[in-house]
Protein backbone atom coordinates (compact mmCIF):
# COMPACT_ATOMS: atom_id res chain seq x y z
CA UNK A 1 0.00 0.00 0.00
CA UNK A 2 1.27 3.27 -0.97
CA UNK A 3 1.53 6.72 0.85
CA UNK A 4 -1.85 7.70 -1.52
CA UNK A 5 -3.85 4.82 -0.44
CA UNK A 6 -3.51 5.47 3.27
CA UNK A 7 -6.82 7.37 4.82
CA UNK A 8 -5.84 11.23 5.63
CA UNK A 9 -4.14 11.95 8.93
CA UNK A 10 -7.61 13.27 10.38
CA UNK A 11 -9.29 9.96 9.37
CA UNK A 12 -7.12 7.95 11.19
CA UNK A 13 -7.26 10.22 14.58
CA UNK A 14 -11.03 9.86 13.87
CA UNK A 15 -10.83 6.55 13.91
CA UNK A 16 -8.61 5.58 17.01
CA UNK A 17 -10.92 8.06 18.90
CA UNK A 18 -14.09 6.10 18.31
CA UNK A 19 -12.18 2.92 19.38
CA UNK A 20 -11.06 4.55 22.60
CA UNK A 21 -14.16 5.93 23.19
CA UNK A 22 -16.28 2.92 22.40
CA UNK A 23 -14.04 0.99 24.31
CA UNK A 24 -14.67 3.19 27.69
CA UNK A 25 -18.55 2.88 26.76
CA UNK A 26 -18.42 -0.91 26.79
CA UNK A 27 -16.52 -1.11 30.08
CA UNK A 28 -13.89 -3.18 28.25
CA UNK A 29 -10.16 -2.89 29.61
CA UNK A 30 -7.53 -2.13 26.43
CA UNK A 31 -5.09 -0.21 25.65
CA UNK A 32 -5.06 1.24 21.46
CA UNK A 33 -1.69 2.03 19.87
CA UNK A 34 -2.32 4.16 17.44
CA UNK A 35 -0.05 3.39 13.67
CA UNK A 36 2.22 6.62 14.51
CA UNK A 37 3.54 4.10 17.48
CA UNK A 38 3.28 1.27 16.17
CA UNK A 39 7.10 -0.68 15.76
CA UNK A 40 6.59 -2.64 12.63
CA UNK A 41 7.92 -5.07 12.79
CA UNK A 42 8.56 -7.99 9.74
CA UNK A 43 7.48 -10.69 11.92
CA UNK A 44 4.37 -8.61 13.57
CA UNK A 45 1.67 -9.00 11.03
CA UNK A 46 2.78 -11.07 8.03
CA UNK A 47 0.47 -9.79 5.28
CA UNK A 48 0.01 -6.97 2.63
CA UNK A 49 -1.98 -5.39 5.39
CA UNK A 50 1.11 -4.20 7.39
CA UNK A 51 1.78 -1.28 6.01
CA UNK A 52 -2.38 -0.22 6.08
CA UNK A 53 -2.40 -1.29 10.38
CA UNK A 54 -4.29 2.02 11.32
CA UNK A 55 -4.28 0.91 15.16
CA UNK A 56 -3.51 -1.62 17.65
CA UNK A 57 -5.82 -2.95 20.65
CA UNK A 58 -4.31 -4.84 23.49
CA UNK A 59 -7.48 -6.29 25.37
CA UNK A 60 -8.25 -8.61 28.18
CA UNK A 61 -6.14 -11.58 28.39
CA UNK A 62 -3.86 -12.31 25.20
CA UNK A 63 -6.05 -10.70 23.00
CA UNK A 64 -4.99 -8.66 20.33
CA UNK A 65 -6.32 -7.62 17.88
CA UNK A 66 -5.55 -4.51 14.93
CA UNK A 67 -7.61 -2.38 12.39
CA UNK A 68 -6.09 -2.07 8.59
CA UNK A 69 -7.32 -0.13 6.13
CA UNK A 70 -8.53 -1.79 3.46
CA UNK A 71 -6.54 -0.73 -0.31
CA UNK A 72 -8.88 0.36 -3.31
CA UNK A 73 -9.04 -3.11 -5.12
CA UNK A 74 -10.59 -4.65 -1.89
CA UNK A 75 -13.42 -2.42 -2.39
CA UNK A 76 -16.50 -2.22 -0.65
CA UNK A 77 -14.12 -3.11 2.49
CA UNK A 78 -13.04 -0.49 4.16
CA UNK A 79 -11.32 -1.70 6.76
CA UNK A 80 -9.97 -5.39 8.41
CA UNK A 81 -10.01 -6.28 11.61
CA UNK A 82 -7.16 -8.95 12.37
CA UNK A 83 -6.62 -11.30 15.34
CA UNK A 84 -3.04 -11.80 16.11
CA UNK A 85 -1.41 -14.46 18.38
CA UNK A 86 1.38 -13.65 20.84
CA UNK A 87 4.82 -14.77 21.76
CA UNK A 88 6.49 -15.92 24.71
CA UNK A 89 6.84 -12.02 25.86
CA UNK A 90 3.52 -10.77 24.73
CA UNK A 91 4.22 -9.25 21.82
CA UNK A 92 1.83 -9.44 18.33
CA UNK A 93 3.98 -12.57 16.45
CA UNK A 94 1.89 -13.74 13.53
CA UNK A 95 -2.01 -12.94 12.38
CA UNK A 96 -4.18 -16.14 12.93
CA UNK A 97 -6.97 -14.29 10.68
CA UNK A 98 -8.80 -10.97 9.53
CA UNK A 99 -12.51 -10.23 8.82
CA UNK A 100 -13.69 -7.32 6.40
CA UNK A 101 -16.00 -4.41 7.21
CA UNK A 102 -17.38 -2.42 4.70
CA UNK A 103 -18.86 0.20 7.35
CA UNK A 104 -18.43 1.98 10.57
CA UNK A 105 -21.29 -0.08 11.81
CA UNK A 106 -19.82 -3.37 10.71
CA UNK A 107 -16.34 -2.06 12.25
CA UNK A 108 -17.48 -1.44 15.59
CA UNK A 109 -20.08 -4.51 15.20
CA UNK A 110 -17.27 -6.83 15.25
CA UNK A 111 -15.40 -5.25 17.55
CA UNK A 112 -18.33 -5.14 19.96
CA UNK A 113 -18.22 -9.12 19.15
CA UNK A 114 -14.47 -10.01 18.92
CA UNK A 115 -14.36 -9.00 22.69
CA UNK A 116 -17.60 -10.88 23.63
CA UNK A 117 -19.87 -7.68 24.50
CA UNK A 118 -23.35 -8.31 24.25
CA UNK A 119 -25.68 -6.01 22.01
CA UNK A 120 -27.78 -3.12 24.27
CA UNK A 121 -31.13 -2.72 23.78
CA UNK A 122 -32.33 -1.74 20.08
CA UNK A 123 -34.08 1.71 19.95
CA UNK A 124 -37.00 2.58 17.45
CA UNK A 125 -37.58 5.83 16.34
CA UNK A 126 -40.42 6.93 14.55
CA UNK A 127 -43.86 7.07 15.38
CA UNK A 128 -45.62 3.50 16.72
CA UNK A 129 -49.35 2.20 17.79
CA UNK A 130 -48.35 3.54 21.12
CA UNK A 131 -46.76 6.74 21.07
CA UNK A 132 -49.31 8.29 18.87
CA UNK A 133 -52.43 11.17 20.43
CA UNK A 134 -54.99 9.43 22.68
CA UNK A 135 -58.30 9.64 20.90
């Protein structure tokens, strides 16, 4: 993936700050790396996607897991979320597998369900049986 491929600077911040944030709304306890920090490693995630790894999220227990933006020819994804193993010391050795998402929605979707959060309560909006004037 080239320099041109890679989502602009305020995308990216965007993006890790929806993480965070979505992480502190689920209760969940991880840390996320953004790219800028990121040591790439050769070893660390053995795919084209290396170069696209827009963040890094250290969760509970040895999971880890990244988000990579997706390059032009992989269109509609967007983005792929990968799950890595770790080594002896902890450290991100090798993916074990990655799962598109076309969508914010789908992003944070399989987030919410890589880290085993259950779905809140669906809302409707819009005007129901109930909610309408008493006659």
């Amino acid at each position: 993936m080239n320099a041109a491929d890679q989502p602009p600077a305020a995308a990216r911040a965007a993006l890790v700050a929806l993480v965070r944030e979505s992480l502190g709304l689920w209760g969940v306890d991880a840390t996320v790396v953004a790219a800028s920090v990121i040591e790439q490693a050769p070893a660390a995630v053995p795919s084209a996607a290396a170069a696209a790894e827009l963040l890094r999220i250290d969760g509970p227990g040895s999971l880890c897991l990244s988000i990579a933006a997706a390059v032009p020819s992989d269109e509609p994804v967007r983005w792929w979320i990968c799950w890595h193993a770790r080594d002896a010391a902890g450290q991100p050795a090798g993916m074990l597998r990655r799962k598109p998402c076309a969508s914010t929605l789908g992003l944070l979707r399989t987030l919410r369900e890589s880290l085993g959060i259950a779905a809140g309560p669906r809302v409707r909006i819009g005007l129901g049986a109930a909610s309408g004037p008493a006659s």
